[in-house]
Structure formats: structure tokens, C-alpha cells
C-alpha atoms as a PDB file:
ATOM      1  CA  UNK A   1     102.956 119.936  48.571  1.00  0.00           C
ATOM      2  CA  UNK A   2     104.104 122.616  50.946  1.00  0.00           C
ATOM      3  CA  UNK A   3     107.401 122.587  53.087  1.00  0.00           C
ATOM      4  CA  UNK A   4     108.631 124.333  56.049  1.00  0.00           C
ATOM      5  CA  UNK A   5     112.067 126.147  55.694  1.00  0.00           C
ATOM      6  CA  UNK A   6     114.506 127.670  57.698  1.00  0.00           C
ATOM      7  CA  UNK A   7     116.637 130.628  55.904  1.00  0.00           C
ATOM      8  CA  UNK A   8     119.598 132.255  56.972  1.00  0.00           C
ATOM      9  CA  UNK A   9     120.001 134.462  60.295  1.00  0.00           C
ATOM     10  CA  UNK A  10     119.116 137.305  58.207  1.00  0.00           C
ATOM     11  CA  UNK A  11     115.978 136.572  55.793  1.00  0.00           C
ATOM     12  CA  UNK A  12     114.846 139.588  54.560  1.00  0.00           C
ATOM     13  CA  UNK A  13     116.488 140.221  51.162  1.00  0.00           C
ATOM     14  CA  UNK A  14     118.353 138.962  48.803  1.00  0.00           C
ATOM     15  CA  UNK A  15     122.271 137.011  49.244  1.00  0.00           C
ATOM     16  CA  UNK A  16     124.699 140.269  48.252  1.00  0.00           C
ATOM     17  CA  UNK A  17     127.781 138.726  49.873  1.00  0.00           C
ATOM     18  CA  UNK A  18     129.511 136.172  51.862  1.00  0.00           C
ATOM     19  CA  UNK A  19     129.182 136.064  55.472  1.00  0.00           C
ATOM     20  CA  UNK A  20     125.850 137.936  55.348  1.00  0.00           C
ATOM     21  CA  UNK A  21     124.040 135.132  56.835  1.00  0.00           C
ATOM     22  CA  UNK A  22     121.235 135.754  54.019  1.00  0.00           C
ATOM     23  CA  UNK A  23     119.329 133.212  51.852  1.00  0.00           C
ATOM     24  CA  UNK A  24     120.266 133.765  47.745  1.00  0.00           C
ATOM     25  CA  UNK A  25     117.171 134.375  45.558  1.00  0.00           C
ATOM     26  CA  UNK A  26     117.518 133.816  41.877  1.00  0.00           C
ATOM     27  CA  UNK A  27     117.653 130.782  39.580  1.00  0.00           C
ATOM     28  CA  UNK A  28     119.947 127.864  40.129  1.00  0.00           C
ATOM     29  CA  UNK A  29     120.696 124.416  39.654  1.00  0.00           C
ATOM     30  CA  UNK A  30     120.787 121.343  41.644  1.00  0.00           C
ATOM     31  CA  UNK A  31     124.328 120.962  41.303  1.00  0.00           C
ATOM     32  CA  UNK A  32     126.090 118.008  43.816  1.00  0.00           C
ATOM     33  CA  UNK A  33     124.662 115.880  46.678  1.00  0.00           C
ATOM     34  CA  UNK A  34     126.755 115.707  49.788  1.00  0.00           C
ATOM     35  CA  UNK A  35     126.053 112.421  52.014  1.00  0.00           C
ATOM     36  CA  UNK A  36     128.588 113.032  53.890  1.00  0.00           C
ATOM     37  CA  UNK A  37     126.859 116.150  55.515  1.00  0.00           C
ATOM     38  CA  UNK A  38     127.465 118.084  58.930  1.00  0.00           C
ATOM     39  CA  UNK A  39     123.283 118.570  57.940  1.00  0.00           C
ATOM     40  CA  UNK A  40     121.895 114.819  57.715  1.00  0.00           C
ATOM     41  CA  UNK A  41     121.675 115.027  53.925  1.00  0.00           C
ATOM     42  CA  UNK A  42     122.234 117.889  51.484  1.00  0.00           C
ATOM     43  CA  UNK A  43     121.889 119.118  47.796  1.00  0.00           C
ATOM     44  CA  UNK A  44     124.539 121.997  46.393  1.00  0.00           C
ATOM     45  CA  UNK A  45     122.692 125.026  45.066  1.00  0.00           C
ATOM     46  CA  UNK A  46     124.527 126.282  42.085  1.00  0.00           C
ATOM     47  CA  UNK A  47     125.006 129.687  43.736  1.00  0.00           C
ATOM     48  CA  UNK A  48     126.775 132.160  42.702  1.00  0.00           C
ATOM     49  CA  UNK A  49     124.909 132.543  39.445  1.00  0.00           C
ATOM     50  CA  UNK A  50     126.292 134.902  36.725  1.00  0.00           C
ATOM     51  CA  UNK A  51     123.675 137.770  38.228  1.00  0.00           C
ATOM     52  CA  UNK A  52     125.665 137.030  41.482  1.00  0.00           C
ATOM     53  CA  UNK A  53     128.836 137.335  40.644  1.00  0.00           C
ATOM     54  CA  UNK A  54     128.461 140.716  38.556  1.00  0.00           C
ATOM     55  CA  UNK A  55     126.313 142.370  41.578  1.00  0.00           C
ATOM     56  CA  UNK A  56     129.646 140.918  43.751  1.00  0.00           C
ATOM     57  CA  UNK A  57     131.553 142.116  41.602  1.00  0.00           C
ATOM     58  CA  UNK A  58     130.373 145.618  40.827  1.00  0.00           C
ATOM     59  CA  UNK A  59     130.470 145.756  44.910  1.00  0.00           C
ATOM     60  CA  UNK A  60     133.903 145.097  45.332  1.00  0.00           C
ATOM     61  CA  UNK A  61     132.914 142.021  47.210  1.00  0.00           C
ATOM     62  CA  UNK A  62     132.560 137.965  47.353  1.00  0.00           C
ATOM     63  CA  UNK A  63     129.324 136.778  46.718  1.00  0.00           C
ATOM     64  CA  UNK A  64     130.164 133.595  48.660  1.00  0.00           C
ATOM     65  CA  UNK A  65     129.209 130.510  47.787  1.00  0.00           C
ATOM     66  CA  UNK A  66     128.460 126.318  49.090  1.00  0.00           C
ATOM     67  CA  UNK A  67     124.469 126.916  49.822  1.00  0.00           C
ATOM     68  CA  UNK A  68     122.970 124.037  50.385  1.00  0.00           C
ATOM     69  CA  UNK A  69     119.428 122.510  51.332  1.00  0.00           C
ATOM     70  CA  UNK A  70     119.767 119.933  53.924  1.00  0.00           C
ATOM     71  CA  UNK A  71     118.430 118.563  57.123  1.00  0.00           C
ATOM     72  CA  UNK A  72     118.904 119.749  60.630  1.00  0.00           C
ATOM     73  CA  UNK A  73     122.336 119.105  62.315  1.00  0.00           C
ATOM     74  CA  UNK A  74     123.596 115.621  62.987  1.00  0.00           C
ATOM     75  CA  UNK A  75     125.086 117.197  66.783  1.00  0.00           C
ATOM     76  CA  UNK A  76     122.529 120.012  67.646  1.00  0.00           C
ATOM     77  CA  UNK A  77     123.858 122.480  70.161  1.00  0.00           C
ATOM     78  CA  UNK A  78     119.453 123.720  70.810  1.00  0.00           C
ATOM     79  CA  UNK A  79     116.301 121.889  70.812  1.00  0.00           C
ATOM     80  CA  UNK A  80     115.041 120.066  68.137  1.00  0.00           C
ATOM     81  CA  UNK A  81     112.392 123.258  68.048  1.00  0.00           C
ATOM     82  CA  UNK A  82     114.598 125.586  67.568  1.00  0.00           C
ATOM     83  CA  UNK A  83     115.530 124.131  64.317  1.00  0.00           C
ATOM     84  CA  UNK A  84     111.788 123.852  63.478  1.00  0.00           C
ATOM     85  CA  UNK A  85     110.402 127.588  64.053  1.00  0.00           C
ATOM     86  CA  UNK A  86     113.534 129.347  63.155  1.00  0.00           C
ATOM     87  CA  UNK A  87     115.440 130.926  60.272  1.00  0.00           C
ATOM     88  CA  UNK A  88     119.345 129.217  61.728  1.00  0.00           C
ATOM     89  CA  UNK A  89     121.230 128.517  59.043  1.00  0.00           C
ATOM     90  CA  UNK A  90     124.331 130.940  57.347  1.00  0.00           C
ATOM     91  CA  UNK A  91     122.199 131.257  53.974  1.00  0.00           C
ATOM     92  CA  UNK A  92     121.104 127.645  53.256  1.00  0.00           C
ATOM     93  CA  UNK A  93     117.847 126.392  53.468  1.00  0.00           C
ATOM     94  CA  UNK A  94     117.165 123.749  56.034  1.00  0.00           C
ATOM     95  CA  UNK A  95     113.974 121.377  56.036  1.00  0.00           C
ATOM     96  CA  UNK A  96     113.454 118.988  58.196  1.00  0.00           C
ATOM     97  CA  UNK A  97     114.885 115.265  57.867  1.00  0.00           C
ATOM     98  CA  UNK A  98     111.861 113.648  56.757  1.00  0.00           C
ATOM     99  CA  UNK A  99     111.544 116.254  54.035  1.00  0.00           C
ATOM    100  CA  UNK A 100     115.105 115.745  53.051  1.00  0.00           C
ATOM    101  CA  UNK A 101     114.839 112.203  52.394  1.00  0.00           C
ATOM    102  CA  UNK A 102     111.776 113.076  50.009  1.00  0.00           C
ATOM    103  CA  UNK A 103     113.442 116.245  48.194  1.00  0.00           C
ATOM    104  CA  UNK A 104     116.520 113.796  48.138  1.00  0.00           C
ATOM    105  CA  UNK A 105     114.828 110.855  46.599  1.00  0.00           C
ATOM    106  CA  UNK A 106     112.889 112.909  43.837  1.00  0.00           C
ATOM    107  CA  UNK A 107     114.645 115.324  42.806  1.00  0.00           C
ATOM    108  CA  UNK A 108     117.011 114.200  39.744  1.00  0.00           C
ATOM    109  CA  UNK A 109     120.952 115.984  39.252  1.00  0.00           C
ATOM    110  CA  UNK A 110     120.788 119.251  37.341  1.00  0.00           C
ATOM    111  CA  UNK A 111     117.191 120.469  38.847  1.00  0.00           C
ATOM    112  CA  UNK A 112     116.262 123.637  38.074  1.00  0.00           C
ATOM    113  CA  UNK A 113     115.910 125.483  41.871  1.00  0.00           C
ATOM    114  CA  UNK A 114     113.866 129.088  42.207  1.00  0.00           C
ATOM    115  CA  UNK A 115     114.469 130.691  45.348  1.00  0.00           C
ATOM    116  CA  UNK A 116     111.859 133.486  45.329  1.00  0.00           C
ATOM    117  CA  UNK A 117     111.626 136.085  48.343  1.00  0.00           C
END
């Protein structure tokens, strides 16, 4: 099964720091659920990783950190569209609401998550 994604503002290359509005790649962990979200549902990426936090590190800098993969916002400020053909997010990855009840449902605590460019 395939699913369309938004990234963050700026997709092209790998998370080096907070506030760079850039997607992580690397291997993670399914590591929380938030019901409560500001994104219909979403699922804490384990990010930083150890890689992460040494390539922060080494760069003086914060890797940053609560990336999530969640639905589209509960009070959009643009078309529903815009959420659909666009990277939007500040690093997360966003699916759409339908999607996120499916990830949600079968995906079990502690998943293994590769986020490849």
C-alpha cells in the first residue's frame, strides 16, 4: 500500500537542526501516540536518534526534536488542497485523516519507522 505525505517546508535533505523546517531521515521508533493532537491524530517519532544528536552535536547545534506523523489540522488556516499537494508541516510527516486512522489502528507501540530520502 502506498501513501501520500507531506514533509516539512524544506524537503530536500536530511533534519540537521531545529527550526530547519526539514523532515529527519534515519531509523526510529514509534515512540507515544498523542490523541489529543493540534493534527487530528498523531504518533511520536523517536527523533533525535543517537546519529542525530552526535551530528547536532559536533555542529554546535540542537537537533530538535517532537516529529510526529499525523493528520491535517483540526482549524486549517488554507484549503483542504493545500494540505493535500504540499510539503506544510515544520519536519513531521502529515497524511491525510483517513490514512491516519489506518496507520493509527495497525501500527503497534515501539514500531520500527525508516524515513528514507
Amino acid at each position: 500500500r502506498s501513501i501520500d505525505v507531506a514533509l516539512g517546508l524544506s524537503p530536500k535533505g536530511p533534519k540537521l537542526r531545529e527550526g530547519d523546517f526539514r523532515t529527519p531521515e534515519g531509523s526510529y521508533r514509534l515512540a507515544g501516540r498523542n490523541v489529543n493532537s493540534d493534527y487530528y491524530l498523531a504518533l511520536k517519532v523517536s527523533y533525535p536518534n543517537a546519529v542525530d544528536q552526535q551530528r547536532a552535536a559536533a555542529e554546535g547545534v540542537s537537533p530538535g526534536g517532537l516529529i510526529m506523523i499525523h493528520g491535517q489540522p483540526n482549524r486549517p488556516t488554507k484549503p483542504l488542497e493545500y494540505y493535500q499537494k504540499n510539503d506544510w508541516t515544520n519536519g513531521c510527516i502529515a497524511v491525510s485523516n483517513s490514512d491516519m486512522v489506518d496507520i493509527w489502528l495497525m501500527t503497534p507501540d515501539d514500531t520500527p519507522i525508516q524515513i528514507l530520502p
